[in-house]
Each structure stands twice: as C-alpha cells, then as structure tokens.
PDB file of N, CA and C in Angstrom:
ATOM      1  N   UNK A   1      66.055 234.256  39.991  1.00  0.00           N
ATOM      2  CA  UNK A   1      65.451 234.673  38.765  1.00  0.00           C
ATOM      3  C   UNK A   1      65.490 236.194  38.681  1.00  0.00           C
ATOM      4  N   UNK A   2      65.801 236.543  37.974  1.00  0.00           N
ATOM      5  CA  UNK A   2      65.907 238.190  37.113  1.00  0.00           C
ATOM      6  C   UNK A   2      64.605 238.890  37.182  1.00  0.00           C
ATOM      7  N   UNK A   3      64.632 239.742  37.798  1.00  0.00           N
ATOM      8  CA  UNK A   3      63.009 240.659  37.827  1.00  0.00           C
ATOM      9  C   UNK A   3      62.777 240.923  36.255  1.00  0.00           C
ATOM     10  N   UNK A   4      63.541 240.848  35.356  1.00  0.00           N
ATOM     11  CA  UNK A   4      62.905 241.372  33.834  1.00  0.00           C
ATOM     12  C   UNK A   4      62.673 239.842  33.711  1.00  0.00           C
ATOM     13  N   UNK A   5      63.010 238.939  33.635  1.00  0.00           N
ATOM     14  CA  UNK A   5      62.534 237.819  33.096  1.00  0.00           C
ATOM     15  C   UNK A   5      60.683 237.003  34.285  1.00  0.00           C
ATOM     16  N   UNK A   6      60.889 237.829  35.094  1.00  0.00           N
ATOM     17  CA  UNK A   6      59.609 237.294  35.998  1.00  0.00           C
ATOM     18  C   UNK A   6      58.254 238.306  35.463  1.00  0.00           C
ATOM     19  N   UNK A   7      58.849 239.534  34.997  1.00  0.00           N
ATOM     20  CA  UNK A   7      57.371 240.220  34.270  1.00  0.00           C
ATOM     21  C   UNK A   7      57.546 239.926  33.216  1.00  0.00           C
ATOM     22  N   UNK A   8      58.087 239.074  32.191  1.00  0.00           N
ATOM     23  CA  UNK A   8      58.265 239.088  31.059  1.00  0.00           C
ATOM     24  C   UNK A   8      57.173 237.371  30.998  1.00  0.00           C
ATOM     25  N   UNK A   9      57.201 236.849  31.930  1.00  0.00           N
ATOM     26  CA  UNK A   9      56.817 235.135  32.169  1.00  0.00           C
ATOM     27  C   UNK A   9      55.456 235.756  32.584  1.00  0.00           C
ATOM     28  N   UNK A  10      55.217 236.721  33.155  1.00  0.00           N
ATOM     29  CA  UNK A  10      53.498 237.142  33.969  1.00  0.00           C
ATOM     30  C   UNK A  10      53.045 237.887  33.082  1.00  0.00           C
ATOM     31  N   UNK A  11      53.774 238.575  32.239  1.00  0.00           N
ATOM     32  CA  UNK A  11      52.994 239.264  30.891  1.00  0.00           C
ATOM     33  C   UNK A  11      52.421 238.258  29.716  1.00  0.00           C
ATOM     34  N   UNK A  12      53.281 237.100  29.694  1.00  0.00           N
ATOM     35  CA  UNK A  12      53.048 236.208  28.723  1.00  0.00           C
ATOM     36  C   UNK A  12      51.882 235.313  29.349  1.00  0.00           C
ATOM     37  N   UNK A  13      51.799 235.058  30.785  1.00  0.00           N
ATOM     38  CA  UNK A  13      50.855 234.335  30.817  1.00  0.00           C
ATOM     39  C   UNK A  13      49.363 235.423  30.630  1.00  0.00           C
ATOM     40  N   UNK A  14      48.938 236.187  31.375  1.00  0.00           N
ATOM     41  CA  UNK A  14      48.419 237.120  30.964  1.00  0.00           C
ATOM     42  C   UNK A  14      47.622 237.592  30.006  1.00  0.00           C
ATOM     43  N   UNK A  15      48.495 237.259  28.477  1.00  0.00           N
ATOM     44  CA  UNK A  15      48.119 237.626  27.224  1.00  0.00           C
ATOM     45  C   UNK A  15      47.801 236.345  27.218  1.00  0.00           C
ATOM     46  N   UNK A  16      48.220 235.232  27.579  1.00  0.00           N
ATOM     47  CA  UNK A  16      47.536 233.633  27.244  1.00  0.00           C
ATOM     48  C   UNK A  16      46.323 233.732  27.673  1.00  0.00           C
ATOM     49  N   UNK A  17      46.207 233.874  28.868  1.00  0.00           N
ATOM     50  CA  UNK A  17      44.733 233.954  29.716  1.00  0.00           C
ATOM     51  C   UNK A  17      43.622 235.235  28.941  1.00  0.00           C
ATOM     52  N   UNK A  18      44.236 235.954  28.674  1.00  0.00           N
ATOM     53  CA  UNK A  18      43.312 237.181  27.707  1.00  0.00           C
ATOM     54  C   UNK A  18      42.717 236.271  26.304  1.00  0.00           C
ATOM     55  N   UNK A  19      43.762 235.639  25.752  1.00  0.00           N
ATOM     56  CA  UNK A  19      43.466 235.219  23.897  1.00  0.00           C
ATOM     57  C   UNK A  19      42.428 234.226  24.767  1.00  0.00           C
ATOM     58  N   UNK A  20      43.033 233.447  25.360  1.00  0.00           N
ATOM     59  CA  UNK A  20      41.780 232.187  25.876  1.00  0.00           C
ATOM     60  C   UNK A  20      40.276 232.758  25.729  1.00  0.00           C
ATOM     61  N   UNK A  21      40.395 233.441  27.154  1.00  0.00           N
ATOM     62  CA  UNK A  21      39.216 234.031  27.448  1.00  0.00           C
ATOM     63  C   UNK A  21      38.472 234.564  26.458  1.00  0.00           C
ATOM     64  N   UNK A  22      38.632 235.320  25.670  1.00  0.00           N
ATOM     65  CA  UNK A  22      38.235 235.874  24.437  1.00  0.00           C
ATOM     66  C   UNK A  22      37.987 234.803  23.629  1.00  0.00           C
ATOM     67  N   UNK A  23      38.265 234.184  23.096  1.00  0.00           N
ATOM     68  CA  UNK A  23      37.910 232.471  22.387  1.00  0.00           C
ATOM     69  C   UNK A  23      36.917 232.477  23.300  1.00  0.00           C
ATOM     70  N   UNK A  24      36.852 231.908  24.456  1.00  0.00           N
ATOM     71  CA  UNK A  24      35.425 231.443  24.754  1.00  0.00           C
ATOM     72  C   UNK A  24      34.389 232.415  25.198  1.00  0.00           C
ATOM     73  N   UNK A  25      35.111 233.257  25.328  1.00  0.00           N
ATOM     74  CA  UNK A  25      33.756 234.568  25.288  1.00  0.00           C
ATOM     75  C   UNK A  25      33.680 234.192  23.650  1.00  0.00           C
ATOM     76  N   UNK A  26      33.775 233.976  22.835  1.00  0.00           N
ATOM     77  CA  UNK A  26      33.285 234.254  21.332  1.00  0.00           C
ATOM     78  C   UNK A  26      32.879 232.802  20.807  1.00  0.00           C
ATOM     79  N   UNK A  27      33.202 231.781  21.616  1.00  0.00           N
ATOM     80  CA  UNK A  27      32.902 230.544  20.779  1.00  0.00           C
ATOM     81  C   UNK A  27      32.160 229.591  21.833  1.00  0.00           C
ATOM     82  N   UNK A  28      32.322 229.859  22.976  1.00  0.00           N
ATOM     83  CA  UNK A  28      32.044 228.854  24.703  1.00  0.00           C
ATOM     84  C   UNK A  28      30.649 229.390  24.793  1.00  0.00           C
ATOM     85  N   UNK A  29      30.244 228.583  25.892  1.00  0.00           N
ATOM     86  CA  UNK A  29      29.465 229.122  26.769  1.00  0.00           C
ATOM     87  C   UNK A  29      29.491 230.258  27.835  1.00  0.00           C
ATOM     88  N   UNK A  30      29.460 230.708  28.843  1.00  0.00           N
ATOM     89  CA  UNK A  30      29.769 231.361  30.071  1.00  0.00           C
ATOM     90  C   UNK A  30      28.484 232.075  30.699  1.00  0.00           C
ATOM     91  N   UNK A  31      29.031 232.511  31.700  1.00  0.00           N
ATOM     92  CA  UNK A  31      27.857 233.255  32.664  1.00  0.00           C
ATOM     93  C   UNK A  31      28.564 234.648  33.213  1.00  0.00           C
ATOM     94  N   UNK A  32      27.529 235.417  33.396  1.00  0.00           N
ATOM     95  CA  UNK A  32      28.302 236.612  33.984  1.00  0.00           C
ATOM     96  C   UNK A  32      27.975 237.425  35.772  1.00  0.00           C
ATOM     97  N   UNK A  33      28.236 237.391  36.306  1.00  0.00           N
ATOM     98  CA  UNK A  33      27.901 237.750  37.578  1.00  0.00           C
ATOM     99  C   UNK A  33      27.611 237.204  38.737  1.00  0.00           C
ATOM    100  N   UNK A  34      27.331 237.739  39.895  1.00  0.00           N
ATOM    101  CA  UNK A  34      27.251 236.961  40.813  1.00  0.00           C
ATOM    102  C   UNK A  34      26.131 236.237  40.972  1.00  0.00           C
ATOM    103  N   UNK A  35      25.410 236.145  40.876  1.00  0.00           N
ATOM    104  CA  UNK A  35      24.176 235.215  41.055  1.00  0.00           C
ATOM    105  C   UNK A  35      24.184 234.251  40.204  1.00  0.00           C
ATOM    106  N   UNK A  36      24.335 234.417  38.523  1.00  0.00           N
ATOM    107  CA  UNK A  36      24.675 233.628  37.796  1.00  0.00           C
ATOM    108  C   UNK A  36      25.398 232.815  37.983  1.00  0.00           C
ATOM    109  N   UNK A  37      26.778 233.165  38.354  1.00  0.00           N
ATOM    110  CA  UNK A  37      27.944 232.126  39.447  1.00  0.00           C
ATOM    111  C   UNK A  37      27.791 231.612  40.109  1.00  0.00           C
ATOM    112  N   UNK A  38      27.185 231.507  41.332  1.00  0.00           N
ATOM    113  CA  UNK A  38      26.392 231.075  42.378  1.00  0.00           C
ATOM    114  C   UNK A  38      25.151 229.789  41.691  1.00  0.00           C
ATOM    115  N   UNK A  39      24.378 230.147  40.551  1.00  0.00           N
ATOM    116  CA  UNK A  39      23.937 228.848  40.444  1.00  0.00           C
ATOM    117  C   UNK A  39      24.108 228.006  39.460  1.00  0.00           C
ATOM    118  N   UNK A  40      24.868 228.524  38.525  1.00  0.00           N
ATOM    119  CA  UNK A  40      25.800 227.588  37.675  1.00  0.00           C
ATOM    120  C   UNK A  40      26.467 226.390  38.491  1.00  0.00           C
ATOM    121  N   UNK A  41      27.281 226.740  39.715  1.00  0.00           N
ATOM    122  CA  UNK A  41      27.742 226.094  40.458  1.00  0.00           C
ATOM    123  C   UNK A  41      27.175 225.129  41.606  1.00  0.00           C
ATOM    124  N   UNK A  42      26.253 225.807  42.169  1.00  0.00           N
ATOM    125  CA  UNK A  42      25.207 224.705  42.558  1.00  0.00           C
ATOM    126  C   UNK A  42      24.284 223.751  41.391  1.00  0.00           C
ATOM    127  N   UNK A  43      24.337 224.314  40.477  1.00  0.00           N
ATOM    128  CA  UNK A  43      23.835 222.968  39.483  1.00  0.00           C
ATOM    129  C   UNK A  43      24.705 222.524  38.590  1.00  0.00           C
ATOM    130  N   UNK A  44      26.146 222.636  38.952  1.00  0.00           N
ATOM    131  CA  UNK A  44      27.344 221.625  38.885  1.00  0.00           C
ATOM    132  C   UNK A  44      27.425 221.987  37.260  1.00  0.00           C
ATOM    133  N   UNK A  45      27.056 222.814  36.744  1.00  0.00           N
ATOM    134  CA  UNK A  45      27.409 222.958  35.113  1.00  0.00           C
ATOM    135  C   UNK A  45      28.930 224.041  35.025  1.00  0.00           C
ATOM    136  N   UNK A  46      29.336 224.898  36.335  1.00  0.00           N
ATOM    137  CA  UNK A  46      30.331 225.688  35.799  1.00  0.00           C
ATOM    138  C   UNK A  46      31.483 224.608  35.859  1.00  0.00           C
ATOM    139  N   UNK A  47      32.420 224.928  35.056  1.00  0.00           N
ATOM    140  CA  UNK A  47      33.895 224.389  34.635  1.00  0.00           C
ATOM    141  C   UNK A  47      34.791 224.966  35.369  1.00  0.00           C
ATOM    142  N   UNK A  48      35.000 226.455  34.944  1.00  0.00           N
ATOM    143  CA  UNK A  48      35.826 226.939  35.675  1.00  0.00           C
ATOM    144  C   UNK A  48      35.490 228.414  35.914  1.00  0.00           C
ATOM    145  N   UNK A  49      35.868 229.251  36.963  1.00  0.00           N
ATOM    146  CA  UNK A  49      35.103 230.214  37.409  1.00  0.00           C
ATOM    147  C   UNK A  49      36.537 231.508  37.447  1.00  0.00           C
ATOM    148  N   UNK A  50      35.919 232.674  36.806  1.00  0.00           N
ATOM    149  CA  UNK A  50      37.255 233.443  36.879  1.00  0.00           C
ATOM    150  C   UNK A  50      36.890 235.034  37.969  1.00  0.00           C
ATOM    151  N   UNK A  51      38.019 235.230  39.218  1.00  0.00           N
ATOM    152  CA  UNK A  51      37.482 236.227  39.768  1.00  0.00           C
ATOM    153  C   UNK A  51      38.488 237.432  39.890  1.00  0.00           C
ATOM    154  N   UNK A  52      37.911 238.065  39.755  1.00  0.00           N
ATOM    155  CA  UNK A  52      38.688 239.452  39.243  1.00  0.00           C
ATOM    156  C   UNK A  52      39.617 239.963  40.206  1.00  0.00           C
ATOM    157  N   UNK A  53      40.251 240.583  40.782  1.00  0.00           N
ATOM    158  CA  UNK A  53      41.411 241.080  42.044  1.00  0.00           C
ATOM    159  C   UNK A  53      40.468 242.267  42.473  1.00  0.00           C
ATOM    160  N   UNK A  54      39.652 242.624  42.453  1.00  0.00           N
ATOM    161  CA  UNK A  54      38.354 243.286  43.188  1.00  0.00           C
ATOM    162  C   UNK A  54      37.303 242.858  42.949  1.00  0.00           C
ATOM    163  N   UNK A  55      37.492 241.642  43.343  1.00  0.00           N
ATOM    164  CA  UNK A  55      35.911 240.885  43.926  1.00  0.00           C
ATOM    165  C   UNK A  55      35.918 240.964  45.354  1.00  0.00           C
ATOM    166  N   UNK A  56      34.839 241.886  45.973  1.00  0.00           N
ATOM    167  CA  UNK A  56      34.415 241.846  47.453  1.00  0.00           C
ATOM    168  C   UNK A  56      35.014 240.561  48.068  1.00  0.00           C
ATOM    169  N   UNK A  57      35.575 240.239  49.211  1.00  0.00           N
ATOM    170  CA  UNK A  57      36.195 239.171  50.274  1.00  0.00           C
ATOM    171  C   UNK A  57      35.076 238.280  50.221  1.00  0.00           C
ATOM    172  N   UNK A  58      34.191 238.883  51.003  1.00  0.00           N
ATOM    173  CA  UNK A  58      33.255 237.787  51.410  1.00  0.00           C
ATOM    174  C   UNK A  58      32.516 237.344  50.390  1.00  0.00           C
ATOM    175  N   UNK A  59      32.632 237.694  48.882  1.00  0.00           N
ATOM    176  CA  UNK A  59      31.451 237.342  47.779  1.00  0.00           C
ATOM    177  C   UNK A  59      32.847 236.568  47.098  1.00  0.00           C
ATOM    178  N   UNK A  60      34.069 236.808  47.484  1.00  0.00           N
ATOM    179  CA  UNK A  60      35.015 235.893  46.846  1.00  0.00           C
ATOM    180  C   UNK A  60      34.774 234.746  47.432  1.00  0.00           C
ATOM    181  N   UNK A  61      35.391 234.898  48.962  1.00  0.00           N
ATOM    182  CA  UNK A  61      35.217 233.133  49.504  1.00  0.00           C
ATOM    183  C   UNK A  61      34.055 232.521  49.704  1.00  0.00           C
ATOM    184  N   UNK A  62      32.498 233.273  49.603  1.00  0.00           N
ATOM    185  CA  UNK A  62      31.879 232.682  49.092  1.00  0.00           C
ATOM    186  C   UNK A  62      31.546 231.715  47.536  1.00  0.00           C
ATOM    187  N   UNK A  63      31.990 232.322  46.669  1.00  0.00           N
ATOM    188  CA  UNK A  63      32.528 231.366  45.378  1.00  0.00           C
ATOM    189  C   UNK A  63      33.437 230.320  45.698  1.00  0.00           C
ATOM    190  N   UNK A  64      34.371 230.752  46.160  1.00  0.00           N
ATOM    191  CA  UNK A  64      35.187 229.631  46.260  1.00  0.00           C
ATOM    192  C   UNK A  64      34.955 228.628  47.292  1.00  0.00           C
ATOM    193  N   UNK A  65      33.737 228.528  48.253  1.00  0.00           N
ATOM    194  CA  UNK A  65      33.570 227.769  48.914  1.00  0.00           C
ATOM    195  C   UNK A  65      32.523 226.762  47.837  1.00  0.00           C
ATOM    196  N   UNK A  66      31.564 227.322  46.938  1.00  0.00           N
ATOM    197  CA  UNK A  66      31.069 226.537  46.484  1.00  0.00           C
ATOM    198  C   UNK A  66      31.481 225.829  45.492  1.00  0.00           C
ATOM    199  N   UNK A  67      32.461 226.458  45.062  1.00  0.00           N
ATOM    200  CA  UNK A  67      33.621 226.030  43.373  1.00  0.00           C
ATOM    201  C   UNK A  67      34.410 224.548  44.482  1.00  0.00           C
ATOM    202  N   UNK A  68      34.764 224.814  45.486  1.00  0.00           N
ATOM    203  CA  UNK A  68      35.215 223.488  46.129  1.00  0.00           C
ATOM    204  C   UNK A  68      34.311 222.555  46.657  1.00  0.00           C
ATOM    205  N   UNK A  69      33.037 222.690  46.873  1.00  0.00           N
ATOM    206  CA  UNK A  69      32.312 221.417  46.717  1.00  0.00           C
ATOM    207  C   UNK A  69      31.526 221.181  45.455  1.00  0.00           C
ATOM    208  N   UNK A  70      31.754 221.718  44.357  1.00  0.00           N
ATOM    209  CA  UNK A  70      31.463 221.402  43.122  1.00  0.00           C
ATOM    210  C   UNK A  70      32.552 220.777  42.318  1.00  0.00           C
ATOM    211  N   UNK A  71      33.442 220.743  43.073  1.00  0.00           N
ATOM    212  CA  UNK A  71      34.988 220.785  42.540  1.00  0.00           C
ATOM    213  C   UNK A  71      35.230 221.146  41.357  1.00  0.00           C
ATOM    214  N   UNK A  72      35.138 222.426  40.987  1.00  0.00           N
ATOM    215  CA  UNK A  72      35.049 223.367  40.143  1.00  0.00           C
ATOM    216  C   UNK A  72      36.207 224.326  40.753  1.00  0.00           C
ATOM    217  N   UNK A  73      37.453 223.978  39.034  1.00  0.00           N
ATOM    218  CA  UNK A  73      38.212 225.126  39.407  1.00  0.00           C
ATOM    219  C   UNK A  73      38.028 226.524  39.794  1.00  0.00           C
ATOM    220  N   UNK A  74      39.176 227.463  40.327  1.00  0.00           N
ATOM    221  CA  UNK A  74      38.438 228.984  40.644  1.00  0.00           C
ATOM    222  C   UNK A  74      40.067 229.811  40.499  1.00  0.00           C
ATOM    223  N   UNK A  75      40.054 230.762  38.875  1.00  0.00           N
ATOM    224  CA  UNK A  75      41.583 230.921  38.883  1.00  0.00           C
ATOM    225  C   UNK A  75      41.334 232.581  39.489  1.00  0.00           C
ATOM    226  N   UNK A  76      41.938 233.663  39.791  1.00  0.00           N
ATOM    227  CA  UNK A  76      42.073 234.855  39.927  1.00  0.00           C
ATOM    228  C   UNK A  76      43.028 235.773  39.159  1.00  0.00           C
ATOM    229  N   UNK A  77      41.872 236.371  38.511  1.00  0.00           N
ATOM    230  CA  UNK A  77      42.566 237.256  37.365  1.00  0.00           C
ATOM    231  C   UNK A  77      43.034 238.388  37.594  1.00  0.00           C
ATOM    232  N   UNK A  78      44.260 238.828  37.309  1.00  0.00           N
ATOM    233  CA  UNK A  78      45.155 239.541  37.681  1.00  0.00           C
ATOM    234  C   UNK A  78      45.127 241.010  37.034  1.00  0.00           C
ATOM    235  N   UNK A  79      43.580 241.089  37.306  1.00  0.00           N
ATOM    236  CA  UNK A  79      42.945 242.550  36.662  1.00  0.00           C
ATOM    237  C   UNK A  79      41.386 243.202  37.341  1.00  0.00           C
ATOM    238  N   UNK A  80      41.306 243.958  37.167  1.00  0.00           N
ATOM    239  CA  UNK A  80      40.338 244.026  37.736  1.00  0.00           C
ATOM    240  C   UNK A  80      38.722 244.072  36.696  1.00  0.00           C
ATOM    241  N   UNK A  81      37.310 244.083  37.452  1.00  0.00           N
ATOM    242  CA  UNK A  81      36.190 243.827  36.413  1.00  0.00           C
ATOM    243  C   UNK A  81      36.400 244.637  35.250  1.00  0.00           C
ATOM    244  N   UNK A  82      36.822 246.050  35.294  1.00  0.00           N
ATOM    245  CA  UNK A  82      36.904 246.690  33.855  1.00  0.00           C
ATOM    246  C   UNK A  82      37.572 246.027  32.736  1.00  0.00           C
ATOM    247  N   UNK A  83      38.825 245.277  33.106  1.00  0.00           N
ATOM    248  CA  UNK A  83      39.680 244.672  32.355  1.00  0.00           C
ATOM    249  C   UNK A  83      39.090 243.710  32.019  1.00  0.00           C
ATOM    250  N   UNK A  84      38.457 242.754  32.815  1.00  0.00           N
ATOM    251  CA  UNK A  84      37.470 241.879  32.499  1.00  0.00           C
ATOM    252  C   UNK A  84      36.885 242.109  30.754  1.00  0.00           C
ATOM    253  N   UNK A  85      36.511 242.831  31.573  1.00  0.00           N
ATOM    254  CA  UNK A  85      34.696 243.534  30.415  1.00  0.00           C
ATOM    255  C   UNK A  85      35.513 244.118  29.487  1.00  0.00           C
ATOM    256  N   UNK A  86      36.527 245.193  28.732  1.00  0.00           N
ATOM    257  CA  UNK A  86      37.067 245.052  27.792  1.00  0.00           C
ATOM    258  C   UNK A  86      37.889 243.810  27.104  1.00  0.00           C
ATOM    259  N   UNK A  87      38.119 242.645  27.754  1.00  0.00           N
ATOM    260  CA  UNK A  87      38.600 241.377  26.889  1.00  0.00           C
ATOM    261  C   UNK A  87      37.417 241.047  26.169  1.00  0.00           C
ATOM    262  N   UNK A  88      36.616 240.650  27.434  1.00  0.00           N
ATOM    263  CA  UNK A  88      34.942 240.104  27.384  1.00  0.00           C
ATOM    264  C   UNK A  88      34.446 240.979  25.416  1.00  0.00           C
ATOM    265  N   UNK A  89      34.480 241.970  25.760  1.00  0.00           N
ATOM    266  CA  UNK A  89      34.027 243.060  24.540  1.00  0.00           C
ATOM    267  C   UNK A  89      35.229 243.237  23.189  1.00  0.00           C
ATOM    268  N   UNK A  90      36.223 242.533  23.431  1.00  0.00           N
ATOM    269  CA  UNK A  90      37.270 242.859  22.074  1.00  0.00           C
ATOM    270  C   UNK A  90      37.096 241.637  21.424  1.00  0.00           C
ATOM    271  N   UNK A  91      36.606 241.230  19.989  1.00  0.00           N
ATOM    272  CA  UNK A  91      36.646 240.156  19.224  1.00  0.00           C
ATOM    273  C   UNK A  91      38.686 239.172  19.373  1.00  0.00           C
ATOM    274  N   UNK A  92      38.085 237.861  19.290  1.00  0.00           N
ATOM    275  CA  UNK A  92      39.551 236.842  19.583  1.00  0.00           C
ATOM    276  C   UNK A  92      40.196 237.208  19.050  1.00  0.00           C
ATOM    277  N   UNK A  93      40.421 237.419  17.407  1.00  0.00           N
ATOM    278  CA  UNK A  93      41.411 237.514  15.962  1.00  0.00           C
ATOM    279  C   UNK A  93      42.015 239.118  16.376  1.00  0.00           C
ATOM    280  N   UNK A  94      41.407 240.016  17.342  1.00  0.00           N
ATOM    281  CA  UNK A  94      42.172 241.521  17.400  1.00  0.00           C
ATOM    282  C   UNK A  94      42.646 241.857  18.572  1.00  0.00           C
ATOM    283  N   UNK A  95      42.364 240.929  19.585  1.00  0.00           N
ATOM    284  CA  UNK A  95      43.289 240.868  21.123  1.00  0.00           C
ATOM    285  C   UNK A  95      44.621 240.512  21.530  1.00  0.00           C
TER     286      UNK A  95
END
C-alpha cells in the first residue's frame, strides 16, 4: 500500500470519528473524565469509552480493565485531550 493512500484512509477515518463524536456530544448522552468513567462502567451504563493518546498508562489500563469486564468497548483516539475538547466544543453541522 502507498504511504499517500494510508494517510489519506487515517485522515478519513479520523474526520468520521470527529463528525460522530460531535453528533453525540450534541444529541447522546456521555460522561467526561476519570471518575465519571470509572463509574459509568461499574454500573454497566457506558457503551463505549474513548481514550485520548495521553491518557496516563496506569489510568489507561485501568479503564480498560474495567471496559473488559463490563464488556464495554474502549477505542483510542488518535489525538490528544485538547483535540478532544475542541470537537467536544465545535457544533456537528460546522465540523
């Protein structure tokens, strides 16, 4: 595979995972932070859990130990919390 066609497939997913996210930041439910995460998941209501590429090690595989006995997906977003928090903050229809 062609290095322009492999960032061209990770940019597109990317902007998929951004429009998503933004939809349900604007129309979903969600939770924000670590503690919040932590008991969403012990009371089996999170769906799916998103962690940023600087989430602390041990506060990562701690999530993901409990996202696997909740069996609750756990994807890793290929940005870090700032990027987060500006999707989080841009309305769906202008992202």
């Amino acid at each position: 595979m062609a290095p322009s066609t492999t960032k061209t497939t990770v940019k597109k997913n990317a902007e998929n995972i951004n429009s998503r996210l933004s939809m349900v930041m604007k129309t979903g439910k969600y939770v924000l932070g670590y503690k919040q995460t932590l008991k969403s998941l012990l009371n089996g209501k999170a769906k799916l859990v998103l962690l940023a590429n600087n989430t602390p090690p041990l506060r990562k595989s701690e999530i993901e130990y409990y996202a696997m006995l909740a069996k609750t997906g756990v994807h890793h977003y290929n940005g870090n919390n700032i990027e987060l928090d500006i999707i989080r903050s841009v309305p769906a229809d202008s992202a």
